[in-house]
N, C-alpha and C. Protein backbone atom coordinates (compact mmCIF):
# COMPACT_ATOMS: atom_id res chain seq x y z
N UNK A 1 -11.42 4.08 16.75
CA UNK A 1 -12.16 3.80 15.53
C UNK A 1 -11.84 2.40 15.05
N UNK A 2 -13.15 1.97 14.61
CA UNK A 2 -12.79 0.64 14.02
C UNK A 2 -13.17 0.64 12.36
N UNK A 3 -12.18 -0.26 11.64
CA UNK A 3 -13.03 0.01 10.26
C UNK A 3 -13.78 -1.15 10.41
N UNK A 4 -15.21 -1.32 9.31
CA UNK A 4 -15.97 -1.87 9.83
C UNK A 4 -15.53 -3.43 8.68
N UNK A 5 -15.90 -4.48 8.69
CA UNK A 5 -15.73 -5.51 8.34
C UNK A 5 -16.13 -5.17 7.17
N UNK A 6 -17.53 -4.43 6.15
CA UNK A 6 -18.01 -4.34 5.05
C UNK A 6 -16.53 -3.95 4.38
N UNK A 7 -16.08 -2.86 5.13
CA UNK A 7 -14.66 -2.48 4.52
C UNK A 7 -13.50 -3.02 3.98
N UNK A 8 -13.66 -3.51 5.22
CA UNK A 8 -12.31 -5.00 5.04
C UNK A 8 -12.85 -6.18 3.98
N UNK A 9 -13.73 -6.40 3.28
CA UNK A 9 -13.96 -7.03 2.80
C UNK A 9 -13.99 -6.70 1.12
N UNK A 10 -14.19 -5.48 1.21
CA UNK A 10 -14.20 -4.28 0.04
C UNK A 10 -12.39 -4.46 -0.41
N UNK A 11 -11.70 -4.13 0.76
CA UNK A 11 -10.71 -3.64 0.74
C UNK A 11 -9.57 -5.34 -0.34
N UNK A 12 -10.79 -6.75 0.47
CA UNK A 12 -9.84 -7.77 -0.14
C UNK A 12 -10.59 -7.99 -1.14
N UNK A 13 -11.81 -7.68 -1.55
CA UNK A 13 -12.34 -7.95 -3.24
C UNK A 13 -11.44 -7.54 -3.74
N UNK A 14 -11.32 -5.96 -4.23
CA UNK A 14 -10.36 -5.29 -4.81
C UNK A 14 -8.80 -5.73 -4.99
N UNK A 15 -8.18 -6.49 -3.72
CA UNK A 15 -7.05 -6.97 -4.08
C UNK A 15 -7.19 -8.00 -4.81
N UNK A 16 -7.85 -8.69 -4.71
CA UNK A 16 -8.24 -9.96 -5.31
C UNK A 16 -7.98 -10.36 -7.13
N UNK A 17 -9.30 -9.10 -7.13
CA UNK A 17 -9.47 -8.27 -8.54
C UNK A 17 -8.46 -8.41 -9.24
N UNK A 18 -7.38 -7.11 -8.29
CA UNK A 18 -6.19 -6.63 -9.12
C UNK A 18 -4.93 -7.78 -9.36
N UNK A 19 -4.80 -8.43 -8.29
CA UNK A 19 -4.39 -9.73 -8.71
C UNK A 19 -4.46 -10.39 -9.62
N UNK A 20 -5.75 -10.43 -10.15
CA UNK A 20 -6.14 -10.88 -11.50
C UNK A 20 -5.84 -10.81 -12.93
N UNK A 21 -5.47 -9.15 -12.79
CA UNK A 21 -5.40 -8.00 -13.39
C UNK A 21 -6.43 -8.59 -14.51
N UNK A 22 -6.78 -8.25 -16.09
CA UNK A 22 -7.15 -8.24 -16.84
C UNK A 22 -8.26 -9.35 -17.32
N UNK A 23 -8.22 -10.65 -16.05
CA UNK A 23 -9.04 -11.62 -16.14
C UNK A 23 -10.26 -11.44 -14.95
N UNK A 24 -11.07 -11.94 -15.12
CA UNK A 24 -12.43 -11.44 -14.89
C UNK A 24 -12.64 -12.39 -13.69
N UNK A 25 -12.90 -11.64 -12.85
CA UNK A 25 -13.01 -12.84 -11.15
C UNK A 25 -14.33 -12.68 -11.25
N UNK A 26 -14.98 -13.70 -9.96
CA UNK A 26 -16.33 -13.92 -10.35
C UNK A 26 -16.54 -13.76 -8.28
N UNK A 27 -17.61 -13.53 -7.87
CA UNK A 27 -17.72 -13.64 -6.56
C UNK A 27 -17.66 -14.90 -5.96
N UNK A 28 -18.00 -16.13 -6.48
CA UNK A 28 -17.56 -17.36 -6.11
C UNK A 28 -16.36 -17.30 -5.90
N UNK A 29 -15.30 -17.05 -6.58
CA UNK A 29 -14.05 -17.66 -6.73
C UNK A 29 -13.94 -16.70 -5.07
N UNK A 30 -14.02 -15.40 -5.11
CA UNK A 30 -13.74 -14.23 -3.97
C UNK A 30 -13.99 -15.34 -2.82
N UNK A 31 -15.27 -15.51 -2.96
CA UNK A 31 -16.35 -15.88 -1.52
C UNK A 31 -14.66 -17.28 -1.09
N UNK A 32 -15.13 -18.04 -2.19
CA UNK A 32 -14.33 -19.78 -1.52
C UNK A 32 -12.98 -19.35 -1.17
N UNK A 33 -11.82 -17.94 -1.90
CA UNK A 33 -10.56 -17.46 -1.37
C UNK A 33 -10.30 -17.78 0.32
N UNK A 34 -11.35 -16.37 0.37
CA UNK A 34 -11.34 -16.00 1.23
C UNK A 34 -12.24 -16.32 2.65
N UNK A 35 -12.94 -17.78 2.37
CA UNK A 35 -13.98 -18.23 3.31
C UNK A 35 -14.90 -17.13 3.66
N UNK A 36 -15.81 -16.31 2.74
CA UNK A 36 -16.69 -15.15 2.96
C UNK A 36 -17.29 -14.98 2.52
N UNK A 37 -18.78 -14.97 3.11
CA UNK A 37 -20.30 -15.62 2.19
C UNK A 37 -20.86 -14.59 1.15
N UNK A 38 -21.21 -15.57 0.05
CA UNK A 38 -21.82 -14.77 -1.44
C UNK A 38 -22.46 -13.79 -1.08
N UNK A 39 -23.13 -13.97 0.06
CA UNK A 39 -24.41 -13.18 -0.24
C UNK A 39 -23.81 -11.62 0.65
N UNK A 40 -22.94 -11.68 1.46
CA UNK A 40 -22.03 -10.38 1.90
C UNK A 40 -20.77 -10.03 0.27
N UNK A 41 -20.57 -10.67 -0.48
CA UNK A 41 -19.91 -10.37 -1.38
C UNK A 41 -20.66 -9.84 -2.33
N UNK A 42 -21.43 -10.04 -2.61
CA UNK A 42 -22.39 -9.36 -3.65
C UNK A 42 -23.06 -8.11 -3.34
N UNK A 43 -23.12 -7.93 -1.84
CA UNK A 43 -23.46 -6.42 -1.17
C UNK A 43 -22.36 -5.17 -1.80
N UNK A 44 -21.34 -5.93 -1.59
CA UNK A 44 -19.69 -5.26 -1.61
C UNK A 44 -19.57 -4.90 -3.00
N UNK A 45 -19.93 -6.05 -3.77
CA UNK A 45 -19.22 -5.59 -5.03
C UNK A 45 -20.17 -4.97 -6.09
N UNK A 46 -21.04 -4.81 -5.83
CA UNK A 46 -22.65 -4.15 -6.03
C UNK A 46 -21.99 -2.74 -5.43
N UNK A 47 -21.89 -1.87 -4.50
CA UNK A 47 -21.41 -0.88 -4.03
C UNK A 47 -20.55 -0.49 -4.54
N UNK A 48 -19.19 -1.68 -4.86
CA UNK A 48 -18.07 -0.82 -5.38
C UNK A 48 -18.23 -0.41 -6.91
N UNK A 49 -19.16 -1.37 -7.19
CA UNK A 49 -19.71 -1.09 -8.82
C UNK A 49 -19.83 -0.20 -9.03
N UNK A 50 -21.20 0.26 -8.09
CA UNK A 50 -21.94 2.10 -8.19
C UNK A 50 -20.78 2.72 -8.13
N UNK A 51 -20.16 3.14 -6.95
CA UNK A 51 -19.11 3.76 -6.86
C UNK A 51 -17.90 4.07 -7.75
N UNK A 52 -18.19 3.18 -8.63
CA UNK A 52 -17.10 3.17 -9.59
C UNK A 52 -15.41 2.64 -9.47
N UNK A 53 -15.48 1.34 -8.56
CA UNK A 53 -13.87 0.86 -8.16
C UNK A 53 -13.75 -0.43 -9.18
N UNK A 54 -15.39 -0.86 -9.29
CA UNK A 54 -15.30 -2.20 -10.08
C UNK A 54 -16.20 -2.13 -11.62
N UNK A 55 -16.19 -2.89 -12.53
CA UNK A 55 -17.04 -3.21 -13.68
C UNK A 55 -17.59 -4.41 -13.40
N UNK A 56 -18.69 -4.34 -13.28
CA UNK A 56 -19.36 -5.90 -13.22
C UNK A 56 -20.42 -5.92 -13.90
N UNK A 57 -20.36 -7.42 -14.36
CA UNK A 57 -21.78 -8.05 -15.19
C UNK A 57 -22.01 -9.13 -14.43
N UNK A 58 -23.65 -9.30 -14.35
CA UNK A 58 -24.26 -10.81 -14.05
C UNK A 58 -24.59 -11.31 -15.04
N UNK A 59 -25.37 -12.66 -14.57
CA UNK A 59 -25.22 -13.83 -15.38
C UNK A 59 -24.09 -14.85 -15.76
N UNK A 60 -24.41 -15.86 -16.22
CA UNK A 60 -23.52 -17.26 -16.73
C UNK A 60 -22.03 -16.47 -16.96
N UNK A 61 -22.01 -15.57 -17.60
CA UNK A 61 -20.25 -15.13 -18.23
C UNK A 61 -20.36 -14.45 -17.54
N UNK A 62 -20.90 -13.52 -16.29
CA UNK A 62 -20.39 -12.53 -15.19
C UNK A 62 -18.99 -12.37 -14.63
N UNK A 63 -18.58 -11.43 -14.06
CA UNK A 63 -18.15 -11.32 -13.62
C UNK A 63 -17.41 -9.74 -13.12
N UNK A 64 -16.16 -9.08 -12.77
CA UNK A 64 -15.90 -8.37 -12.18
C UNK A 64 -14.81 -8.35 -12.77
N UNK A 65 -14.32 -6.52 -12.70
CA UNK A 65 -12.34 -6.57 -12.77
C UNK A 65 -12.44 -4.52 -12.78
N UNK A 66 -11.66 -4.47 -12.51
CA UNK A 66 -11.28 -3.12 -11.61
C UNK A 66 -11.73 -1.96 -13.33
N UNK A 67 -12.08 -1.20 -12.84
CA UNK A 67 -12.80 -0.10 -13.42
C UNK A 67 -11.37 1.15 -13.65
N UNK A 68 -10.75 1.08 -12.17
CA UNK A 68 -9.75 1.83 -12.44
C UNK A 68 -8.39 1.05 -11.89
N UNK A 69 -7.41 1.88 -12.67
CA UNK A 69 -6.00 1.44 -12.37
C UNK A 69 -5.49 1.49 -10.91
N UNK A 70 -5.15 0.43 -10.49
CA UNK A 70 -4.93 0.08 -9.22
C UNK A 70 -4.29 1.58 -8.22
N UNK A 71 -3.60 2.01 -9.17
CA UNK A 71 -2.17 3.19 -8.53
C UNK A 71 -3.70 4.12 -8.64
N UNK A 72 -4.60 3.99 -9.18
CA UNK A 72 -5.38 5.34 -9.12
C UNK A 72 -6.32 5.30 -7.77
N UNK A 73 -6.71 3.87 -7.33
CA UNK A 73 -7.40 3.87 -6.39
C UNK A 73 -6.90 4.27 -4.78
N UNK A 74 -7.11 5.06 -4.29
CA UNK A 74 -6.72 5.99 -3.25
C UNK A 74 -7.48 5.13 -1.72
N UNK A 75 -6.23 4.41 -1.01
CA UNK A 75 -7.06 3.50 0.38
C UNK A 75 -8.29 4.64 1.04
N UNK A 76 -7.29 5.79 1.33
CA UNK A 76 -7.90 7.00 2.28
C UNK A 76 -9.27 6.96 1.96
N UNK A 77 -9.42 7.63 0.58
CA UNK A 77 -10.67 7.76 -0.69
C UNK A 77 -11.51 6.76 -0.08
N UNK A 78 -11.24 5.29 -0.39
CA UNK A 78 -11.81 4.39 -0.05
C UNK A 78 -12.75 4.02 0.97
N UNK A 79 -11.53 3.98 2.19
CA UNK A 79 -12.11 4.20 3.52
C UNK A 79 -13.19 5.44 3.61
N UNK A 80 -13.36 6.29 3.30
CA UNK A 80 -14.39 7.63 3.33
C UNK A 80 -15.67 7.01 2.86
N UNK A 81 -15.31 6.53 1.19
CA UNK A 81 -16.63 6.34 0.81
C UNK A 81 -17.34 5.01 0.99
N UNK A 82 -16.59 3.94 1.63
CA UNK A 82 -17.45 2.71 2.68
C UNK A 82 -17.81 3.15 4.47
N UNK A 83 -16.95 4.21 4.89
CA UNK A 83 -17.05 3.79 6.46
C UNK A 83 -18.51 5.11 6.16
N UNK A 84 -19.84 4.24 7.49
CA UNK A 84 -21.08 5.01 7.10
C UNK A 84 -20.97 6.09 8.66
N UNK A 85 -19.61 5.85 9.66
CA UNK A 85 -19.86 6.39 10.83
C UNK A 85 -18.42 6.18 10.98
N UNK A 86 -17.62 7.31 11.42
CA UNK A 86 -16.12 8.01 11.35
C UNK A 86 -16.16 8.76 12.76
N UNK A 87 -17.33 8.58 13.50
CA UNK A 87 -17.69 9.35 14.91
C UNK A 87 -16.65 8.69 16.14
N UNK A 88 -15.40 8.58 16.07
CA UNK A 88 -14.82 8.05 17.34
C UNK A 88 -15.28 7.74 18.80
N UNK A 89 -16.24 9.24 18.93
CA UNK A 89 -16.44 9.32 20.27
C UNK A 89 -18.00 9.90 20.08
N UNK A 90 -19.14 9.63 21.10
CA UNK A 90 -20.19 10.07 20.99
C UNK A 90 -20.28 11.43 20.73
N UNK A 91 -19.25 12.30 21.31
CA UNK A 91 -19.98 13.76 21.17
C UNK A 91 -19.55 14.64 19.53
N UNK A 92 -18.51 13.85 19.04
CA UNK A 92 -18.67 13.57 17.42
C UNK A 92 -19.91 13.69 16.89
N UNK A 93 -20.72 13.25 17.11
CA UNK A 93 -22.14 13.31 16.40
C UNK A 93 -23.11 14.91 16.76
N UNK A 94 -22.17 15.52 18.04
CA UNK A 94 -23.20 16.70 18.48
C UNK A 94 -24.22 16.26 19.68
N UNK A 95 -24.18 15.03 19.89
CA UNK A 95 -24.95 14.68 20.49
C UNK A 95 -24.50 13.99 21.95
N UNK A 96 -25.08 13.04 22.88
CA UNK A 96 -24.80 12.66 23.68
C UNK A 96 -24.82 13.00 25.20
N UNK A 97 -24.61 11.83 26.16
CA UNK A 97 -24.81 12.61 27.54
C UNK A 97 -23.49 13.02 28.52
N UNK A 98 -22.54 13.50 27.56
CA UNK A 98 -21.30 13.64 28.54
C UNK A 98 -21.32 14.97 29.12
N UNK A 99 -21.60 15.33 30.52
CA UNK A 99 -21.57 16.64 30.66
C UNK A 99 -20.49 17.36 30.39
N UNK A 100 -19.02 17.06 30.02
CA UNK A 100 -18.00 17.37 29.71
C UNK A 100 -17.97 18.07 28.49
N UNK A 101 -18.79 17.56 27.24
CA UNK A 101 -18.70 18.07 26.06
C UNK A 101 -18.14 19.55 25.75
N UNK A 102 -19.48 20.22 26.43
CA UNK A 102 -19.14 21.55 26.06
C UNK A 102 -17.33 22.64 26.51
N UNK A 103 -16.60 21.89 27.56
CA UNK A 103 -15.20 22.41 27.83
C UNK A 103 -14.12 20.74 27.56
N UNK A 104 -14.35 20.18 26.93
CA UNK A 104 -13.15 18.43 27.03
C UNK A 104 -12.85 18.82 25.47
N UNK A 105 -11.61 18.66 25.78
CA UNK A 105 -10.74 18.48 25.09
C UNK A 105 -10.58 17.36 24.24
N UNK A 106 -10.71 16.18 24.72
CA UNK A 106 -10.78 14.84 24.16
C UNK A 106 -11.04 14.90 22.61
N UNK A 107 -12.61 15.38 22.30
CA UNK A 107 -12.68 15.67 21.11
C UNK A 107 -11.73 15.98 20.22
N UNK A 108 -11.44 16.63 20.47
CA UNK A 108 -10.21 17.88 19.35
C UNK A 108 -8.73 16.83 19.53
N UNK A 109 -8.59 16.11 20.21
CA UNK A 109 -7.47 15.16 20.62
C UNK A 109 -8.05 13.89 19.34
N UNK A 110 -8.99 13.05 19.80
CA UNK A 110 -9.47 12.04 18.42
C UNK A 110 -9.64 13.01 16.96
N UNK A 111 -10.16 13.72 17.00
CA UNK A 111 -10.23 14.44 15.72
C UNK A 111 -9.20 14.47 15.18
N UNK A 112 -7.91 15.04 15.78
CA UNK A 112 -6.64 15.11 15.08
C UNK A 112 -6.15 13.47 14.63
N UNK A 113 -6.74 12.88 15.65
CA UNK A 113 -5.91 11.28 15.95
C UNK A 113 -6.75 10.70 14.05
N UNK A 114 -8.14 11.39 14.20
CA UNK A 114 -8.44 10.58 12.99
C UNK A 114 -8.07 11.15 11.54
N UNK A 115 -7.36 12.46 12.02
CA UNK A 115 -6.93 13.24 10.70
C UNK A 115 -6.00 12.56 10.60
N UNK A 116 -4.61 12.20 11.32
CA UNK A 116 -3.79 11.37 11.06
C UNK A 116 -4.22 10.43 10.50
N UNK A 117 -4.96 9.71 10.57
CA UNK A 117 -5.34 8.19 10.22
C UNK A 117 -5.40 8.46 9.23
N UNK A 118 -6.49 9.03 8.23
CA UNK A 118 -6.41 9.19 7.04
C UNK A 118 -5.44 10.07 6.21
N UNK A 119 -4.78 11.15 6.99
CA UNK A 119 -3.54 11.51 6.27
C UNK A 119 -2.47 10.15 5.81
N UNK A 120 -2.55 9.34 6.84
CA UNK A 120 -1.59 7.85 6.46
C UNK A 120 -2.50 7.35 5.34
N UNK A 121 -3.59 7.18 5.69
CA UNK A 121 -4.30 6.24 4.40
C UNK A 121 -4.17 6.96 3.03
N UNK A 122 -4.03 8.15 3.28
CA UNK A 122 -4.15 8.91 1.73
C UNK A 122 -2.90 8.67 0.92
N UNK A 123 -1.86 8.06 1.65
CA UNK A 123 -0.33 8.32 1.25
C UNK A 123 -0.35 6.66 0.18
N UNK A 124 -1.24 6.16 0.09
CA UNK A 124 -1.51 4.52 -0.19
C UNK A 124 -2.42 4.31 -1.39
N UNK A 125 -1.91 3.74 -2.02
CA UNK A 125 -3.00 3.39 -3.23
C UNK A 125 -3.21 1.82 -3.30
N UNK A 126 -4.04 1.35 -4.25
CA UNK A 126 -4.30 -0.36 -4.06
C UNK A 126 -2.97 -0.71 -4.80
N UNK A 127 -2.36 -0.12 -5.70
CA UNK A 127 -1.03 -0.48 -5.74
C UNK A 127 -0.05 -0.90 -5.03
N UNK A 128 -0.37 0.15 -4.10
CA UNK A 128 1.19 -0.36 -3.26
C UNK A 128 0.61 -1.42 -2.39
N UNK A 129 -0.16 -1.74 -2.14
CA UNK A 129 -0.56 -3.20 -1.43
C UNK A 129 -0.33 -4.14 -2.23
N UNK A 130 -0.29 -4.05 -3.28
CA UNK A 130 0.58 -5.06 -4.37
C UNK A 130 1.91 -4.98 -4.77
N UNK A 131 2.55 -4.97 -3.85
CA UNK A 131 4.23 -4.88 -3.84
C UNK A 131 4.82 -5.97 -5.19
N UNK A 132 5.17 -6.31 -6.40
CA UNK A 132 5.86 -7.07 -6.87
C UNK A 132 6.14 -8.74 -6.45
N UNK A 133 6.92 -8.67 -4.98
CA UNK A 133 7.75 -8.99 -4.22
C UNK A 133 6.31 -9.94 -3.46
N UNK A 134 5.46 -9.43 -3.36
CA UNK A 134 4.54 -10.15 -2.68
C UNK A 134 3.47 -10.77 -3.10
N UNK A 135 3.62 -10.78 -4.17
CA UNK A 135 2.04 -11.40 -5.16
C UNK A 135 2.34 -12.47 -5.72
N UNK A 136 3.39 -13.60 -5.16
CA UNK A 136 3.27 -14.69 -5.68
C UNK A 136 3.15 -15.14 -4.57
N UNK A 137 3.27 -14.90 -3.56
CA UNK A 137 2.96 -15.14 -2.55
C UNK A 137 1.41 -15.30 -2.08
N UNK A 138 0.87 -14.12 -2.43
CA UNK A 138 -0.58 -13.48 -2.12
C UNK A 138 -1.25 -14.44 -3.29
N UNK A 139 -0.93 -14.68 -4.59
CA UNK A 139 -1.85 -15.27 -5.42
C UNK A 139 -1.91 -16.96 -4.90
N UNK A 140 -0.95 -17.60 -4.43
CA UNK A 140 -0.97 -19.37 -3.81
C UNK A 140 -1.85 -19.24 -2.64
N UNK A 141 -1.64 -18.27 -1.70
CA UNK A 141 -2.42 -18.00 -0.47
C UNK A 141 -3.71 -18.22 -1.07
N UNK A 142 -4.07 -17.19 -1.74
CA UNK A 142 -5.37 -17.26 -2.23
C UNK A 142 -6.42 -18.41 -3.11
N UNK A 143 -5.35 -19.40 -3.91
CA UNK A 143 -5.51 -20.41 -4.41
C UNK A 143 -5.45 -20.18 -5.78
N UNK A 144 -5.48 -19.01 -6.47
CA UNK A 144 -5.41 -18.65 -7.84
C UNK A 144 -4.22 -19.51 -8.72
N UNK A 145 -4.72 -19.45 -9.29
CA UNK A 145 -3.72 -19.93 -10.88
C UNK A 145 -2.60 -19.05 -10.82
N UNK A 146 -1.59 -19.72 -11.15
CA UNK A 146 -0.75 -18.61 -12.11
C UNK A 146 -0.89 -17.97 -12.81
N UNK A 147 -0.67 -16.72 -12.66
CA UNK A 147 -1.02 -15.29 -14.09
C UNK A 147 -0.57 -15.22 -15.15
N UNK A 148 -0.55 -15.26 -16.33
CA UNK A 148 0.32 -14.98 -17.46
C UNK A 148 -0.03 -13.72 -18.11
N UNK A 149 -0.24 -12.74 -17.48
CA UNK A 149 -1.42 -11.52 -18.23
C UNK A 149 -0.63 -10.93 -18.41
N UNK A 150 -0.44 -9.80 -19.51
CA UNK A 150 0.71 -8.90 -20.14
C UNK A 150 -0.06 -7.70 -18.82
N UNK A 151 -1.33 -7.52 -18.70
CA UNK A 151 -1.58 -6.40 -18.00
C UNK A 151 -1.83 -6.68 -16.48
N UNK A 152 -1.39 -7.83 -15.70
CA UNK A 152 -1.56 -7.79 -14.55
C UNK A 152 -0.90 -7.02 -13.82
N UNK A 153 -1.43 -6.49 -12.39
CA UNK A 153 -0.44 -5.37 -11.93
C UNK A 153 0.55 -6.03 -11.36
């Protein structure tokens, strides 16, 4: 399984965001971070909107900042409600030309492999990707200002 890039891109808005904590990022600032074009950022953060990970407004004062508390947002959760195909292997879908399907094992072998996967992802919140220890680090990388926010995470 691969996660798909929309994901990974989801996955660094959101850090971005929370980085921020309480100040309002804008998709420009995201896009120039992270060298990753407006017009794929605005797909992303349009989705996570609906979904409910982000608050966003357009226009001149637009912008974005997390809807929910970082420790509440669940990676696993996440991953579920961006990845549109979790099918490892063709006969995942029911379908396909492996004459094997109906007696292989394989199946039931990835299945577990992907229950693991998300049993690990579930154990993770966008919090803990924000370790303390690592966000002064992560905010220069990124090019951001220094924070002074009483509520940054």
């Amino acid at each position: 399984m691969r996660i798909t890039l929309y994901t990974d891109y989801s996955l660094r808005v959101l850090l971005f965001v929370a980085l921020k904590g309480d100040q309002i990022s804008t998709i420009g600032e995201i896009a120039e971070a992270y060298g990753i074009s407006k017009n794929h950022l605005r797909k992303v953060v349009h989705e996570l909107s609906t979904k409910g990970y982000l608050a966003a407004s357009r226009g001149k004062n637009g912008g974005m900042y997390l809807k929910r508390d970082p420790a509440q947002i669940n990676i696993g959760a996440l991953v579920r409600d961006l990845e549109q195909d979790l099918k490892i292997v063709e006969c995942f879908a029911g379908e396909g030309n492996c004459v094997l399907t109906p007696a292989c094992e394989l199946k039931k072998v990835f299945a577990r492999a992907l229950q693991a996967f998300f049993e690990c992802l579930d154990k993770y919140t966008l919090a803990d990707l924000l370790p303390a220890e690592n966000r002064p680090q992560m905010i220069r990388l990124l090019g951001m200002e220094p924070l002074h926010s009483a509520h940054s995470v």
